[in-house]
Protein backbone atom coordinates (compact mmCIF):
# COMPACT_ATOMS: atom_id res chain seq x y z
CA UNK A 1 0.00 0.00 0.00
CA UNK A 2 1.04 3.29 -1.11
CA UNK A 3 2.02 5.57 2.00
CA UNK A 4 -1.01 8.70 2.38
CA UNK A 5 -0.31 11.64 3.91
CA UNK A 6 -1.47 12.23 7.82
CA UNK A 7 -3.61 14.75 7.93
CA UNK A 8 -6.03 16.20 10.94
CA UNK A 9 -9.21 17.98 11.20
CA UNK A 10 -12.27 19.60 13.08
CA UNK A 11 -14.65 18.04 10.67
CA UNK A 12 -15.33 14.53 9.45
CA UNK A 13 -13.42 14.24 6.13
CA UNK A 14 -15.26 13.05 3.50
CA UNK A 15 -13.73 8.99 2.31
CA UNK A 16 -13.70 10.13 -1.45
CA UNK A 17 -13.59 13.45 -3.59
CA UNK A 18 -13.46 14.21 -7.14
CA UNK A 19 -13.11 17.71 -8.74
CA UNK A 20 -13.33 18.61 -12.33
CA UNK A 21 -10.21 20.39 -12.82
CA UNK A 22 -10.65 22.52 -16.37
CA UNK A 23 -14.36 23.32 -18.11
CA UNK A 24 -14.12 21.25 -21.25
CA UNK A 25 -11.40 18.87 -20.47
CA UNK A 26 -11.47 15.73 -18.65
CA UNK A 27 -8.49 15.98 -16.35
CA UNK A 28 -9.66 15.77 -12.46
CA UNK A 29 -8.21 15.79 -9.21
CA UNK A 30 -8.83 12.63 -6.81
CA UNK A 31 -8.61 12.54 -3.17
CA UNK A 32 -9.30 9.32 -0.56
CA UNK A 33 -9.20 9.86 3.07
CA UNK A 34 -9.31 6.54 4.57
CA UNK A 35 -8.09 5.49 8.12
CA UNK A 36 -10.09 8.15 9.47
CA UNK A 37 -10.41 8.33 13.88
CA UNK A 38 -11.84 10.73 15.75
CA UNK A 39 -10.41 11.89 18.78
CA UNK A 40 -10.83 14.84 21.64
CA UNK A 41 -7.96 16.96 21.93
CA UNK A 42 -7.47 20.30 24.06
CA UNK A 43 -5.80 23.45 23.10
CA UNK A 44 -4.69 25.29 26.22
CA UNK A 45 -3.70 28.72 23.77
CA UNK A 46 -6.78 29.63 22.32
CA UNK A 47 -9.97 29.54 24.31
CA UNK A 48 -10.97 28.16 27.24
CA UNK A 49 -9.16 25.30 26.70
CA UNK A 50 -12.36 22.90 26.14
CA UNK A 51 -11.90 19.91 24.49
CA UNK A 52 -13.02 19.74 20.93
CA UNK A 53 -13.31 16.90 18.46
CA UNK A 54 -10.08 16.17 15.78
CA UNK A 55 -10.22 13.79 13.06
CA UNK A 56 -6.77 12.19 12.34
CA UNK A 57 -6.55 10.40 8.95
CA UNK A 58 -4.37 9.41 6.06
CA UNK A 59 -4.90 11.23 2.30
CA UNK A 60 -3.71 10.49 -1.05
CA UNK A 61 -3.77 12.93 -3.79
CA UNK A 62 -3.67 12.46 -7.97
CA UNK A 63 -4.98 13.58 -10.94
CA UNK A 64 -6.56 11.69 -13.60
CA UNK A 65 -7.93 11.85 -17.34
CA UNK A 66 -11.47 10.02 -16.50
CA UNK A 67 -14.12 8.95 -19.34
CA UNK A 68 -16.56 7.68 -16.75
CA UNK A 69 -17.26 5.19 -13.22
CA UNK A 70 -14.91 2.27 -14.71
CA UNK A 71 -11.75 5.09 -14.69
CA UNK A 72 -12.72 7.00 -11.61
CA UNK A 73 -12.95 3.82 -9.81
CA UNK A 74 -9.75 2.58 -10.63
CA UNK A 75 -8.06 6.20 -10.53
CA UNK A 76 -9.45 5.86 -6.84
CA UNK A 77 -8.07 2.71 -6.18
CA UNK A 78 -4.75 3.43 -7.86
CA UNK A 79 -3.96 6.56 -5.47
CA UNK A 80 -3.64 3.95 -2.80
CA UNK A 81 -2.67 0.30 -4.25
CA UNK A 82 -0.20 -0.50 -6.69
CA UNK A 83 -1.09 -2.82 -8.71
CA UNK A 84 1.49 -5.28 -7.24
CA UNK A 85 -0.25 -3.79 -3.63
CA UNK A 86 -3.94 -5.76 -5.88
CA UNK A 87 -1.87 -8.60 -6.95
CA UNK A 88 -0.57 -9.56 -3.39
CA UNK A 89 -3.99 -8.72 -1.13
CA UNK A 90 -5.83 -10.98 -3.79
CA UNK A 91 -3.36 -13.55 -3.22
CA UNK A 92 -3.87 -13.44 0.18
CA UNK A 93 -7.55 -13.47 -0.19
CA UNK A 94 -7.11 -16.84 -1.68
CA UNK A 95 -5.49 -18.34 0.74
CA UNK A 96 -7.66 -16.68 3.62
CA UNK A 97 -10.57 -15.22 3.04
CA UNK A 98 -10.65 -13.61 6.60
CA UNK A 99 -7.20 -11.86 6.18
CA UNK A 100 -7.37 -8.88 7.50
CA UNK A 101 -5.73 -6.28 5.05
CA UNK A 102 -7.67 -8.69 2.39
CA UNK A 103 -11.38 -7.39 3.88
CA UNK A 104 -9.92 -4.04 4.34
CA UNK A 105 -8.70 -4.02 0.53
CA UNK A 106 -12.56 -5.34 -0.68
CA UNK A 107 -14.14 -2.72 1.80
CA UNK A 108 -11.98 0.17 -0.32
CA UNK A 109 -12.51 -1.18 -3.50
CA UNK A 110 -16.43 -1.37 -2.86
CA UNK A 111 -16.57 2.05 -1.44
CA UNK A 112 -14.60 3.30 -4.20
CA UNK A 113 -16.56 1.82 -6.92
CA UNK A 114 -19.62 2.86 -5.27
CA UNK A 115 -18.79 6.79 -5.11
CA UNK A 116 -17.44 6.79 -8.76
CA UNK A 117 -20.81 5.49 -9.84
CA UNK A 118 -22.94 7.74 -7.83
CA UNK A 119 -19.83 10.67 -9.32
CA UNK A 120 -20.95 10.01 -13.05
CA UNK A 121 -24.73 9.15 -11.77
CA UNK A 122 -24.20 5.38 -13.84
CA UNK A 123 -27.21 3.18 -12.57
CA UNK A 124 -25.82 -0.19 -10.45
CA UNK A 125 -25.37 -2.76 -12.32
C-alpha cells in the first residue's frame, strides 16, 4: 500500500472526492481519506481550553484523465494500491478469506466503486 499523507481535522473528512479540474477537459483531481479516527484533543492557547473533536486520517492525492465510473474507480483505487499492492492482497484473499488487510482491501474497492458510480450518476449494475 502506497504511504497517504497524515492529515487532521475539526470536521469529518469526506472517504472520497473528485473535482473537475478545467471546463471542457477531462483531467480531475482525486482525493481518498481513509483510516479516518476521531479523537478529543485540548488546546490550552486559544480559548478556554475545552476539548473539541479532531479527526486524524491518512490522504492520497492524484490527478486523472477520466471517461466515466470504470476510470474514476480505478483512478481511486490506484492513489492507494499499486497494482502489485492488488496482486498480493488478492493472493492473500485466496489463501484466507478472513485476512485482514484482504477485507480491508474489498471494503476500499467497494466504497470506491460505489462513489465513482454515484460521481458520473451510472445506474448499479
Amino acid at each position: 500500500m502506497k504511504k497517504g499523507q497524515h492529515s487532521q481535522a475539526d470536521a469529518r473528512p469526506e472517504q472520497f472526492e473528485i473535482k473537475k479540474l478545467f471546463a471542457g477537459k477531462s483531467t480531475y483531481e482525486l482525493v481518498t481519506n481513509d483510516d479516518i479516527t476521531e479523537g478529543t484533543v485540548t488546546d490550552p492557547v486559544e480559548g478556554d481550553g475545552e476539548p473539541r473533536k479532531q479527526f486524524s486520517y491518512s490522504t492520497w492525492r492524484g490527478r486523472a484523465d477520466l471517461d466515466g465510473y470504470e476510470d474514476a474507480a480505478a483512478a481511486l483505487i490506484a492513489l492507494k494500491y499499486t497494482f502489485a499492492d492488488e496482486f498480493a492482497l488478492l493472493r492473500k484473499g485466496q489463501a484466507n478469506p478472513d485476512d485482514e488487510e484482504y477485507t480491508a482491501y474489498l471494503a476500499f474497492v467497494n466504497a470506491s466503486k460505489t462513489f465513482a458510480k454515484e460521481f458520473f450518476g451510472e445506474a448499479e449494475g
